[in-house]
C-alpha atoms as a PDB file:
ATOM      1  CA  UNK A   1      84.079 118.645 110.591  1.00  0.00           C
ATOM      2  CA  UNK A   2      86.292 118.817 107.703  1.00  0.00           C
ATOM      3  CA  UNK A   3      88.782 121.188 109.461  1.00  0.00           C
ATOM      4  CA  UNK A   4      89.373 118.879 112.392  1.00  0.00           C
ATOM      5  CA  UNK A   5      89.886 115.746 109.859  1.00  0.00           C
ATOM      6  CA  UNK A   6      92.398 117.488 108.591  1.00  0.00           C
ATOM      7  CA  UNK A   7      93.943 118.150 112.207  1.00  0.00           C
ATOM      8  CA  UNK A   8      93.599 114.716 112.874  1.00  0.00           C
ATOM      9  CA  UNK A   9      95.330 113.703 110.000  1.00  0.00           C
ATOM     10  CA  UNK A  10      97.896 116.522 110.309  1.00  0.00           C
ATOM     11  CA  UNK A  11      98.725 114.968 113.957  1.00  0.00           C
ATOM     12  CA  UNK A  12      99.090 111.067 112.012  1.00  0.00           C
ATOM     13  CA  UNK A  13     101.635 112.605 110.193  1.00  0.00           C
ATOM     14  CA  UNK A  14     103.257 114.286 112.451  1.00  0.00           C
ATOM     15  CA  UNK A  15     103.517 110.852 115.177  1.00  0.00           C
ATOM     16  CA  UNK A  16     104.977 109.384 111.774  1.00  0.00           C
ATOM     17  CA  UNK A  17     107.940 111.873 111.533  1.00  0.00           C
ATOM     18  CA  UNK A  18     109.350 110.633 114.935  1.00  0.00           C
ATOM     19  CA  UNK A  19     111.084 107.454 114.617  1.00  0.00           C
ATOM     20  CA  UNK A  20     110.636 105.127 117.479  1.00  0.00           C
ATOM     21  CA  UNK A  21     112.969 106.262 120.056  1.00  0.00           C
ATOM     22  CA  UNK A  22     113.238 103.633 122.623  1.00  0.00           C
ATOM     23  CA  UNK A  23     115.448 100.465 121.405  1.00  0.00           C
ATOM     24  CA  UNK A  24     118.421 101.286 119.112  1.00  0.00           C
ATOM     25  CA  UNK A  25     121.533 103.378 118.728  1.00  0.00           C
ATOM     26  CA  UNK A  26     122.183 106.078 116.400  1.00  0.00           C
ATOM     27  CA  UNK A  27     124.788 104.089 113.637  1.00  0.00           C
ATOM     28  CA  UNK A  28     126.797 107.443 113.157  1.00  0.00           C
ATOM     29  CA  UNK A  29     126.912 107.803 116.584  1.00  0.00           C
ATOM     30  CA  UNK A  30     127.657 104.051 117.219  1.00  0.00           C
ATOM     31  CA  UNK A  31     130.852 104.308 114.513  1.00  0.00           C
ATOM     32  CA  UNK A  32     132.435 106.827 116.447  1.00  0.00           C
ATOM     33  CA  UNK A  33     131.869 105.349 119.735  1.00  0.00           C
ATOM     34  CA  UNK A  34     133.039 101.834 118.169  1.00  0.00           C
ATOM     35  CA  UNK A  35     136.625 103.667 117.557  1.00  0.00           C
ATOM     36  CA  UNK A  36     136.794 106.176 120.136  1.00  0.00           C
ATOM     37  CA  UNK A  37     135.533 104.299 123.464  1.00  0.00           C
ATOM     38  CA  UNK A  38     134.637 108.068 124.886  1.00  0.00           C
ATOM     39  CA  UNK A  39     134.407 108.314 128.798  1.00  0.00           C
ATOM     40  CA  UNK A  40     131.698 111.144 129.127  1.00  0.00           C
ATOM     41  CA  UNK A  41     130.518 112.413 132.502  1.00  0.00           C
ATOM     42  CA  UNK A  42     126.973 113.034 130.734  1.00  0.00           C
ATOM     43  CA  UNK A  43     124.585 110.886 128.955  1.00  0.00           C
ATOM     44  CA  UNK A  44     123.977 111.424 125.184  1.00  0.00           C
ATOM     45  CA  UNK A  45     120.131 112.451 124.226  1.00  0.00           C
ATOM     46  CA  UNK A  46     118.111 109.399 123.085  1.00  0.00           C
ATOM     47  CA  UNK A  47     118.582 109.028 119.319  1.00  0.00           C
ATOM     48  CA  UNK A  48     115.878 107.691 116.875  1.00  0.00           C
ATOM     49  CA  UNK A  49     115.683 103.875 115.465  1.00  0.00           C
ATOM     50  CA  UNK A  50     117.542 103.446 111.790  1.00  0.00           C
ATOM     51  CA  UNK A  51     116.215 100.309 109.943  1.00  0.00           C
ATOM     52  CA  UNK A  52     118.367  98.120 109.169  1.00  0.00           C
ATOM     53  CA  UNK A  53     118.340  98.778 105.518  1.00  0.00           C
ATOM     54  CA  UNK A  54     118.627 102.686 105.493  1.00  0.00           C
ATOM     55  CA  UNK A  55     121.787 101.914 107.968  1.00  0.00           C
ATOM     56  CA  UNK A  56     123.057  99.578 105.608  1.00  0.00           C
ATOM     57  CA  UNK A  57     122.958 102.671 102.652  1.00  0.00           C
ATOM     58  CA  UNK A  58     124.247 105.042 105.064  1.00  0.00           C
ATOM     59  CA  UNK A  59     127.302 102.849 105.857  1.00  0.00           C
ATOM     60  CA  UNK A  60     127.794 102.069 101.926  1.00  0.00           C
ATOM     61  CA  UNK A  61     127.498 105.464 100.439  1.00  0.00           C
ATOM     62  CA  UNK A  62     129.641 106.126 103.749  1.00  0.00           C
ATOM     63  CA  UNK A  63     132.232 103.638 102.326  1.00  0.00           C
ATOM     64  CA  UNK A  64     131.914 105.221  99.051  1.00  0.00           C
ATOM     65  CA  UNK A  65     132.845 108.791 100.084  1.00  0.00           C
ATOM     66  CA  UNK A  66     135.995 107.050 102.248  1.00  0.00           C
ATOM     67  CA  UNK A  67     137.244 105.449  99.011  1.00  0.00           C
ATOM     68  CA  UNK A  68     137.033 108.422  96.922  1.00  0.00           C
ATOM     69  CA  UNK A  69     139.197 110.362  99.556  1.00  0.00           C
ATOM     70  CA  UNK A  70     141.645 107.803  99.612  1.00  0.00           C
ATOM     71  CA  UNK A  71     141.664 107.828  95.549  1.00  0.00           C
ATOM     72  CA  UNK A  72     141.874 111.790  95.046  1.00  0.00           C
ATOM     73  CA  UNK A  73     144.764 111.095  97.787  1.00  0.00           C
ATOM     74  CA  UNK A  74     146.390 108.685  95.783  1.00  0.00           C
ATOM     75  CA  UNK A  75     146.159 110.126  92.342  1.00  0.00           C
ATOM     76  CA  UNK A  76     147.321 113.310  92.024  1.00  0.00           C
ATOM     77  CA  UNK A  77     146.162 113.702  87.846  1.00  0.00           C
ATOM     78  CA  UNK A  78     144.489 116.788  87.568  1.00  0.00           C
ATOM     79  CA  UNK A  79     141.972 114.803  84.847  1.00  0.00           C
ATOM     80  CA  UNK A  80     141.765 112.179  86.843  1.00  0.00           C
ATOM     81  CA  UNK A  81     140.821 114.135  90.246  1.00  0.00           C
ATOM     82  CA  UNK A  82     138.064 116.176  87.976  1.00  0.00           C
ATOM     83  CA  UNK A  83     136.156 113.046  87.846  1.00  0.00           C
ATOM     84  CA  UNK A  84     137.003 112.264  91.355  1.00  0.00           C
ATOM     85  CA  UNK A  85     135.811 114.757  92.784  1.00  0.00           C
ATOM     86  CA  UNK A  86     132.324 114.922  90.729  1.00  0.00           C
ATOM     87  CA  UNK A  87     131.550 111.699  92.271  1.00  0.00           C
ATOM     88  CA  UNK A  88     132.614 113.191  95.363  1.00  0.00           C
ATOM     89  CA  UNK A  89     130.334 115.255  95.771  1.00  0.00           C
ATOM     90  CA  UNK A  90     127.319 113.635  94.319  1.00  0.00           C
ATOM     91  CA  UNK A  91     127.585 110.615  96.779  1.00  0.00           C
ATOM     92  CA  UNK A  92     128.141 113.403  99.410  1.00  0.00           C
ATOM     93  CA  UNK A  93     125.021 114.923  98.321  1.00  0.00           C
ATOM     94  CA  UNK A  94     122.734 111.504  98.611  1.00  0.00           C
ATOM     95  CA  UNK A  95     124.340 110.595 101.703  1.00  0.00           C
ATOM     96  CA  UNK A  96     123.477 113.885 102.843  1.00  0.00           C
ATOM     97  CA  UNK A  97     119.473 112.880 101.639  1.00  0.00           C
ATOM     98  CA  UNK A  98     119.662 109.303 103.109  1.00  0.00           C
ATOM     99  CA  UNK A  99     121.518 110.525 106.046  1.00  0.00           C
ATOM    100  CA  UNK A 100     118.812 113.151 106.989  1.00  0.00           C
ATOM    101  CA  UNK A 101     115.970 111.145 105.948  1.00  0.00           C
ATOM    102  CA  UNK A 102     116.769 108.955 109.073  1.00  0.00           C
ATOM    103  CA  UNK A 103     115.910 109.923 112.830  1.00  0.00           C
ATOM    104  CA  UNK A 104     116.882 113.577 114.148  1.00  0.00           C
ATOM    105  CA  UNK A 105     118.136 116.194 111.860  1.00  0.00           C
ATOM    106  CA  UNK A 106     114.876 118.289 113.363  1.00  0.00           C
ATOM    107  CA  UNK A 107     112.447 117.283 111.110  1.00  0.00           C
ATOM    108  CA  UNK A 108     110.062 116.543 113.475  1.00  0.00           C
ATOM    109  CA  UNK A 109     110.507 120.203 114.832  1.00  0.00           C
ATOM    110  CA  UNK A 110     110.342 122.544 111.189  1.00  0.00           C
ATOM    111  CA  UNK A 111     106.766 120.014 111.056  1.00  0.00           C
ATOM    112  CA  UNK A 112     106.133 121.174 114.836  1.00  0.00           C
ATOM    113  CA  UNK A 113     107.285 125.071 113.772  1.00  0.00           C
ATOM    114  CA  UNK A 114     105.167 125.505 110.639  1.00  0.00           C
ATOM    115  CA  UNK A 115     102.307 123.434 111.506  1.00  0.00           C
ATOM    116  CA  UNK A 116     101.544 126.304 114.195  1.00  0.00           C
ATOM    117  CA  UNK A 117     103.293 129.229 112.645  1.00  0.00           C
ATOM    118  CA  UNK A 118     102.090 130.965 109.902  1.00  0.00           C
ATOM    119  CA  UNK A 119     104.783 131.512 106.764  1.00  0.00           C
ATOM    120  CA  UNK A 120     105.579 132.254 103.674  1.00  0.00           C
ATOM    121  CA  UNK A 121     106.157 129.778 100.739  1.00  0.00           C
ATOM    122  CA  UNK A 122     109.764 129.948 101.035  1.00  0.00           C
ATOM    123  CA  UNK A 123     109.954 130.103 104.776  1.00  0.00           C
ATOM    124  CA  UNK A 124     110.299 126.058 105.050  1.00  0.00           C
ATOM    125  CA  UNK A 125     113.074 125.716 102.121  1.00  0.00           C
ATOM    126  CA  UNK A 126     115.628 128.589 103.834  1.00  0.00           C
ATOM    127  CA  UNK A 127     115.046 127.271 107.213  1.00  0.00           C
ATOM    128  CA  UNK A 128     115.352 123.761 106.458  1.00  0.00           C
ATOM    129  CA  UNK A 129     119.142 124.816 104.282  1.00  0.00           C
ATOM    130  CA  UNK A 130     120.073 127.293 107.474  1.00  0.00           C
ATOM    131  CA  UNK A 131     120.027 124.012 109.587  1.00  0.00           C
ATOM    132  CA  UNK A 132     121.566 121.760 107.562  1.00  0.00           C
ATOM    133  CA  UNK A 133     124.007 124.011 106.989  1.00  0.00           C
ATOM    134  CA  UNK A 134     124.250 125.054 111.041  1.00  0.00           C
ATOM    135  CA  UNK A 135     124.968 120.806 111.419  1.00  0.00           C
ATOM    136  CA  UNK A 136     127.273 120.542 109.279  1.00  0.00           C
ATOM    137  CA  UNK A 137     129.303 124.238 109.888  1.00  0.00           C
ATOM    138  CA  UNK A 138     129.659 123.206 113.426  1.00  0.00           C
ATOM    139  CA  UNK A 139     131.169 119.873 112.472  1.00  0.00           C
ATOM    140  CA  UNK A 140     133.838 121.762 110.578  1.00  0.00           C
ATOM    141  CA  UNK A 141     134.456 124.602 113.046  1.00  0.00           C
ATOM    142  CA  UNK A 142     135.217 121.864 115.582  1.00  0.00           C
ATOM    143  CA  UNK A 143     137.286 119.668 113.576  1.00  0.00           C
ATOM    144  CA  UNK A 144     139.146 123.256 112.508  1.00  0.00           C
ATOM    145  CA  UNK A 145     139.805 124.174 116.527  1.00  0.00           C
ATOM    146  CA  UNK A 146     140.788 120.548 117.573  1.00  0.00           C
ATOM    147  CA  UNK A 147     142.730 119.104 114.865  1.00  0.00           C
ATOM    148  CA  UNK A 148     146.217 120.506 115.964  1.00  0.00           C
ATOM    149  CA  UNK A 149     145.186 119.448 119.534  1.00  0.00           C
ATOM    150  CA  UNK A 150     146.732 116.828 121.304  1.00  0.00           C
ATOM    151  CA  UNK A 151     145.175 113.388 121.283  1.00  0.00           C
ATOM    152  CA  UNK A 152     141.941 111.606 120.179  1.00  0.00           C
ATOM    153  CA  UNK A 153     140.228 114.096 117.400  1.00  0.00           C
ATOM    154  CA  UNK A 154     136.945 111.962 116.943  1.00  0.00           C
ATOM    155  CA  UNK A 155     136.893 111.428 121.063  1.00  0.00           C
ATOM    156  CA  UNK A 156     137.377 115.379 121.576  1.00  0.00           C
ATOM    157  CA  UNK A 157     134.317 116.405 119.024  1.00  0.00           C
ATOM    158  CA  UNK A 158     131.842 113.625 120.208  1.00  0.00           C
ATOM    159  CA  UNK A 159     132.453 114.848 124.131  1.00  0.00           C
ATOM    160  CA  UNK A 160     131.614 118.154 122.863  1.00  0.00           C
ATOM    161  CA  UNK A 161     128.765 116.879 120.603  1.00  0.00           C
ATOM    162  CA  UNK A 162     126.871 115.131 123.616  1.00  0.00           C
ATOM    163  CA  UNK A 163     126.808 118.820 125.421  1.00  0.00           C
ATOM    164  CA  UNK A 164     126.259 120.900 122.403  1.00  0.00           C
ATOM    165  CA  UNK A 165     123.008 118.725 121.278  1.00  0.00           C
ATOM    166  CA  UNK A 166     122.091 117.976 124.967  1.00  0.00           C
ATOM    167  CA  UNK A 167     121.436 122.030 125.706  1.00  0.00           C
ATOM    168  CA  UNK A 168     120.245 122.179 121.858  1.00  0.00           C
ATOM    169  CA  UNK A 169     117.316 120.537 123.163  1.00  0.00           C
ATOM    170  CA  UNK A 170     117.215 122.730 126.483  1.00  0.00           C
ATOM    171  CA  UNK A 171     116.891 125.587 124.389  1.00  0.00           C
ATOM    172  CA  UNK A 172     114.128 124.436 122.580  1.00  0.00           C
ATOM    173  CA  UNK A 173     112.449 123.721 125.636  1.00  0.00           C
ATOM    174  CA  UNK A 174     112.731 127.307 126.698  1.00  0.00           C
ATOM    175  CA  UNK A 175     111.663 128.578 122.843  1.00  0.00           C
ATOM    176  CA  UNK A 176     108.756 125.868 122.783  1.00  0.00           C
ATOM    177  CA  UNK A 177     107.573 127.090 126.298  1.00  0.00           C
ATOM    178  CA  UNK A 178     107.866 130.570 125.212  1.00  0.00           C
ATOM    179  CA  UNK A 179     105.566 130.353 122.356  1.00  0.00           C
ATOM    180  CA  UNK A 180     103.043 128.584 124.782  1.00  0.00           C
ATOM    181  CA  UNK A 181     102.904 131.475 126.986  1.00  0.00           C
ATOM    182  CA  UNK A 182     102.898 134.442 124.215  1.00  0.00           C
ATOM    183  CA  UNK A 183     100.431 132.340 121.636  1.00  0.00           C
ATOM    184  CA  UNK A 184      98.080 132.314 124.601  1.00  0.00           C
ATOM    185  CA  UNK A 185      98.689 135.995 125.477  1.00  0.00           C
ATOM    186  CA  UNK A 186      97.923 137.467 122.209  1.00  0.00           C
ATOM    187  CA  UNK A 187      94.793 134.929 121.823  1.00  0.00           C
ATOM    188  CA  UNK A 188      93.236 136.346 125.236  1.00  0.00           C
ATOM    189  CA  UNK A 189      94.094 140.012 124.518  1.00  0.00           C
ATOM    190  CA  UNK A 190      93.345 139.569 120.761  1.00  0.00           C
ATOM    191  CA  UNK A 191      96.663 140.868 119.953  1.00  0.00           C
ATOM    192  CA  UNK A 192      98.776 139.938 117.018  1.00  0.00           C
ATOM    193  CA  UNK A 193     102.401 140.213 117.006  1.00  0.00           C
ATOM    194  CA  UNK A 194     104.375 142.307 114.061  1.00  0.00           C
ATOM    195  CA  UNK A 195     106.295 139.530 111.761  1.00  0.00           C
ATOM    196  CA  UNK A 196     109.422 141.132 112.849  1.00  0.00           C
ATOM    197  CA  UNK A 197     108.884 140.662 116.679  1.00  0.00           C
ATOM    198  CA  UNK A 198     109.115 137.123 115.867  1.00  0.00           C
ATOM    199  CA  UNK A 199     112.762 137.150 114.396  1.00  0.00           C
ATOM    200  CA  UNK A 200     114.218 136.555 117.706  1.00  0.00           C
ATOM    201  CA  UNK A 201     112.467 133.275 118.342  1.00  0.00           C
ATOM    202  CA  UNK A 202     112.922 132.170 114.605  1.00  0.00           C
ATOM    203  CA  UNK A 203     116.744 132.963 115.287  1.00  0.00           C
ATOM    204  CA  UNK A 204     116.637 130.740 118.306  1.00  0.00           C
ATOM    205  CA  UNK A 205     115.457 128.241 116.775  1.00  0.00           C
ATOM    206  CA  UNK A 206     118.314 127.823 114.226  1.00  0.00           C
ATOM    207  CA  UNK A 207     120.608 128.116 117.296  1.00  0.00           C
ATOM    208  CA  UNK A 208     119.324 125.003 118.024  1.00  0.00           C
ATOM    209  CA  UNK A 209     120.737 123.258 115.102  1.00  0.00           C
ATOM    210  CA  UNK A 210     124.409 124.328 116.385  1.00  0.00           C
ATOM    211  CA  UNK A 211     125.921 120.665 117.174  1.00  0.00           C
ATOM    212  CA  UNK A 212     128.032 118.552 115.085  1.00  0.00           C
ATOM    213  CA  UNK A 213     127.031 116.185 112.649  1.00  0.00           C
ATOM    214  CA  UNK A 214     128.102 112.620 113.505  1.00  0.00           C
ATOM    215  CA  UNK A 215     128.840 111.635 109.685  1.00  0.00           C
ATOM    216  CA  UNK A 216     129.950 115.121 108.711  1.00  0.00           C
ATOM    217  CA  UNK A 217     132.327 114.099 111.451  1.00  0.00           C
ATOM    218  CA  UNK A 218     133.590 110.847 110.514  1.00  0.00           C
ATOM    219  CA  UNK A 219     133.942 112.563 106.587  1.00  0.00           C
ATOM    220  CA  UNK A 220     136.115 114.913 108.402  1.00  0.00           C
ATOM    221  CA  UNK A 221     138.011 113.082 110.982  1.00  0.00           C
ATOM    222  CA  UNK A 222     139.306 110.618 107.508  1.00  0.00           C
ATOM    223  CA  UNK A 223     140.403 113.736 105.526  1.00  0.00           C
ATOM    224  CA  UNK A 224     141.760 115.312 108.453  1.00  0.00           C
ATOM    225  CA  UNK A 225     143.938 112.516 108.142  1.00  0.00           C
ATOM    226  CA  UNK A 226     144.911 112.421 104.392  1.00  0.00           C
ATOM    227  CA  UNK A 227     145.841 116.124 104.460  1.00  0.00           C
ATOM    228  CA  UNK A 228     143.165 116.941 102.332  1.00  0.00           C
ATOM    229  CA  UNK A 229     140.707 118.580 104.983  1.00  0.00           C
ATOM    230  CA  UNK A 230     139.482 121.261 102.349  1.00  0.00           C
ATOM    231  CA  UNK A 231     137.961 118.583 100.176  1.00  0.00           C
ATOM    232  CA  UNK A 232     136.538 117.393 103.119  1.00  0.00           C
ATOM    233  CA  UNK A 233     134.487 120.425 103.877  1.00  0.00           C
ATOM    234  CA  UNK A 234     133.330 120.532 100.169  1.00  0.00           C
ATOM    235  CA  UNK A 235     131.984 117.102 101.089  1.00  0.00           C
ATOM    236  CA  UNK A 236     130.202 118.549 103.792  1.00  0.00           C
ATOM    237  CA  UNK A 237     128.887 121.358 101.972  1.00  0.00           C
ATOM    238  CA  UNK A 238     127.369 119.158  99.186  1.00  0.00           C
ATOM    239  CA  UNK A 239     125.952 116.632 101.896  1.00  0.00           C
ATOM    240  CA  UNK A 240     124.368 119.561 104.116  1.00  0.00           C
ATOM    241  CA  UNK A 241     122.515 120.409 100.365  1.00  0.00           C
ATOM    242  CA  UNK A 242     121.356 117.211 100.567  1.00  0.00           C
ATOM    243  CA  UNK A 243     120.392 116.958 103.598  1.00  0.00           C
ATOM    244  CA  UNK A 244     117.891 120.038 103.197  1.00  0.00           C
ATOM    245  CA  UNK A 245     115.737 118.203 100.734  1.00  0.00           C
ATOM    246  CA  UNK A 246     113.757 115.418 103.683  1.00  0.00           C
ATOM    247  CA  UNK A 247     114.037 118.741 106.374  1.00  0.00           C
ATOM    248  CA  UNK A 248     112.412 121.097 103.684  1.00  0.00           C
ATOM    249  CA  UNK A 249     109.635 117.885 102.870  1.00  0.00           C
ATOM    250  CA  UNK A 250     108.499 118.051 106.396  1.00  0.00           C
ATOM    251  CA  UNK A 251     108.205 121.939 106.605  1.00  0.00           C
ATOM    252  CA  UNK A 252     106.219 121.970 103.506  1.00  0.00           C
ATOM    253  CA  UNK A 253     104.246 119.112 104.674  1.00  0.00           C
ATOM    254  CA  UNK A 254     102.862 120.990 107.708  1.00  0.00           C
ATOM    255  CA  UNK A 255     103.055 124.161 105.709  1.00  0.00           C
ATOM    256  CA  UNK A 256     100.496 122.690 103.047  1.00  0.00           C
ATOM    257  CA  UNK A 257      98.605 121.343 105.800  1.00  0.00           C
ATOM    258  CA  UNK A 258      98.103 124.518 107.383  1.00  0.00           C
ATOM    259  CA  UNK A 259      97.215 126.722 104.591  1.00  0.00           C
ATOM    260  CA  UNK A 260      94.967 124.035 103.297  1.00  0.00           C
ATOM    261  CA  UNK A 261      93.034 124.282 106.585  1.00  0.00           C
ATOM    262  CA  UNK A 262      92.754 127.500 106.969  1.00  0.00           C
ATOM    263  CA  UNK A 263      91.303 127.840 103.083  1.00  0.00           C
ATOM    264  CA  UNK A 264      88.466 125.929 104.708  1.00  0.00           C
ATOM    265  CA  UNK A 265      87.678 128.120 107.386  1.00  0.00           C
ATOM    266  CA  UNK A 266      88.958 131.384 106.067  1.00  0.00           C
ATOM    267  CA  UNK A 267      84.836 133.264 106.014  1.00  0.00           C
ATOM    268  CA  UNK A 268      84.957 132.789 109.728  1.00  0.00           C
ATOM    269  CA  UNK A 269      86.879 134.896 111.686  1.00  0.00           C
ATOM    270  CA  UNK A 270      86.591 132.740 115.227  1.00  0.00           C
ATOM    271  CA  UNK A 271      86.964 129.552 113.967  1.00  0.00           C
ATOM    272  CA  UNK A 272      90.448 130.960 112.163  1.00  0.00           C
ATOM    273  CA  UNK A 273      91.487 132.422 115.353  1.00  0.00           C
ATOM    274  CA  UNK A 274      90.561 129.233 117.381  1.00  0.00           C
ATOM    275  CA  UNK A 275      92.012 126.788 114.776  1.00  0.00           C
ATOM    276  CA  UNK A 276      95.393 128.955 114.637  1.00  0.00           C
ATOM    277  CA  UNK A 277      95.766 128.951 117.831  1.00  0.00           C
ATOM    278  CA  UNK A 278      95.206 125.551 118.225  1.00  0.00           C
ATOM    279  CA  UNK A 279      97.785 124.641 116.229  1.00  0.00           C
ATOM    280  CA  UNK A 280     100.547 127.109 117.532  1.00  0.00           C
ATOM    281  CA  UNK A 281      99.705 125.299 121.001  1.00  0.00           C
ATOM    282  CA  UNK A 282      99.434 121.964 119.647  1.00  0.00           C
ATOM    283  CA  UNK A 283     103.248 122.721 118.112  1.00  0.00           C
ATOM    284  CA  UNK A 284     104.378 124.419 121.525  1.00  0.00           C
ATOM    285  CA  UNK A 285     103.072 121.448 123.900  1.00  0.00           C
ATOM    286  CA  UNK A 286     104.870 119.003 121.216  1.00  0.00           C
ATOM    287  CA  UNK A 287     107.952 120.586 121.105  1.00  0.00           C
ATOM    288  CA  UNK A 288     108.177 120.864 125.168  1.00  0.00           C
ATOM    289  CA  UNK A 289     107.184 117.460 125.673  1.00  0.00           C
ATOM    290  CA  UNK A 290     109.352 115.902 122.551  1.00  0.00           C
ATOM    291  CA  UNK A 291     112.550 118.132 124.216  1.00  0.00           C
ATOM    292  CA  UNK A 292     111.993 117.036 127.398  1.00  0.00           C
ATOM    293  CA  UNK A 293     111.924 113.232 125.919  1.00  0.00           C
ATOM    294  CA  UNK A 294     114.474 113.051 124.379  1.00  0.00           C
ATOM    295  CA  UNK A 295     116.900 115.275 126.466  1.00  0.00           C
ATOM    296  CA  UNK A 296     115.694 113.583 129.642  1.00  0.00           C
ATOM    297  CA  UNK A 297     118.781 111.096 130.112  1.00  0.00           C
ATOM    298  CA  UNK A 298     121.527 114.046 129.462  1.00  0.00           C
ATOM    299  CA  UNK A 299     119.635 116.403 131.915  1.00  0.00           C
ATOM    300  CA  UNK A 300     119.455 113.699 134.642  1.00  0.00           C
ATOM    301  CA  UNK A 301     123.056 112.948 134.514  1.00  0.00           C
ATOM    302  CA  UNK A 302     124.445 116.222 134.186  1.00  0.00           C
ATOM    303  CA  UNK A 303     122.405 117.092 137.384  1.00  0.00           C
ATOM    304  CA  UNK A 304     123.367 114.045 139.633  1.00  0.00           C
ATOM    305  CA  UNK A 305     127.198 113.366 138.189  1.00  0.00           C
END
């Protein structure tokens, strides 16, 4: 019995990762919109509730970071921009925490991923910087390919943004589904996969992080404008550390969860098979269902438009 409290409270934690869904509007999303007025044929994915008060940091440490751009644009004293750019990139760095402590940012998926996947201790820490890292890069590649480009440069990245994290979610669909199918395999055949035959999922998986950042965006878009784009992307770079720290908690939440579970049940070779299992499918079936959630309004309209 103590093995499935632990799933039960494993699966509590898990329901409180995902923020409710159904009545707001991403606010980094919502600034650029605000500005931009985009005309998309497609429909964004549905993005998580932000309280009021975490939106209200987000939008001051937001305001912060614009008017210490604007100040390392206006003072060009070499002592002067040393301190400047310090507190640059330590209010980059907690946005980067506050800003991935709110909805999306996949922490609900590294919890899916190592609650049914067995890993090493440092497994959760280099997947959840490879991701943050993937969100913001992508913001920067795009802002580096459009920003000679004629017209609207927020409008241009946040059309590509709503494909890029619409198929995002496809693909993890396909992964999640994938790991159904195989888990089950090996647990009828008794067969274990080789670590290494599972690099090509893992690597699919980080795939899935390739689509912009909406505040690494707006950081981006305001540099962009003062001629100072490479301090920009040393923003980035300090907020994507940041925003590492709440992915990497819910890793090593599941992770801790897991190997505490299976310490319980380690003397019996069935019930470890059964219980590992269990949790690989209980993963798979949340990531397919979660995916198909909250891609479900970008799917429908890129079908029907």
């Amino acid at each position: 019995m103590k093995f499935v409290s632990i799933l039960i409270g494993l699966s509590l934690l898990c329901h409180m990762l995902c923020a409710n869904p159904f009545f707001s509007v991403n606010p980094e999303t919502q600034d650029i919109q605000e500005t931009t007025v985009p005309a998309y044929s497609v429909q964004s994915v549905r993005s998580g509730a932000v309280s009021a008060t975490a939106a209200q940091n987000q939008k001051t440490l937001r305001e912060k970071i614009a008017d210490l751009l604007y100040n390392v644009h206006d003072n060009p004293s070499e002592n002067k921009k040393t301190s400047l750019y310090f507190n640059l990139f330590f209010i980059s760095f907690l946005y980067g925490i506050f800003h991935a402590a709110g909805p999306g940012h996949r922490k609900t998926i590294v919890f899916s991923l190592y609650l049914g996947k067995k890993a090493f201790g440092w497994e959760p820490a280099l997947t959840s910087i490879l991701l943050a890292l993937l969100h913001g890069g992508c913001a920067v590649v795009l802002i580096l390919l459009f920003k000679s480009v004629e017209g609207s440069l927020a409008q241009k990245i946040e059309g590509f943004a709503v494909y890029m994290e619409g198929f995002s979610y496809m693909l993890l669909f396909g992964l999640a589904l994938y790991i159904l199918v195989h888990e089950t395999i090996e647990f009828v055949t008794f067969k274990t996969k080789g670590a290494e035959q599972h690099v090509p999922s893992y690597v699919i998986f980080l795939l899935s992080g390739l689509y912009p950042c909406p505040g690494a965006v707006l950081i981006l878009i305001l540099s962009n404008s003062l001629n100072i784009i490479s301090l920009g992307i040393y923003s980035i770079v300090a907020m994507s550390l940041g925003m590492t720290i709440p992915i990497a908690l819910a890793g090593y939440l599941a992770w801790f969860g897991r190997k505490g579970l299976f310490h319980l049940i380690k003397t019996k070779e069935y019930t470890f098979r059964a219980v590992s299992y269990g949790l690989s499918v209980t993963g798979a079936v949340f990531l397919i269902f979660f995916s198909i959630y909250v891609s479900y309004p970008f799917f429908v309209s890129l079908i029907t438009r």
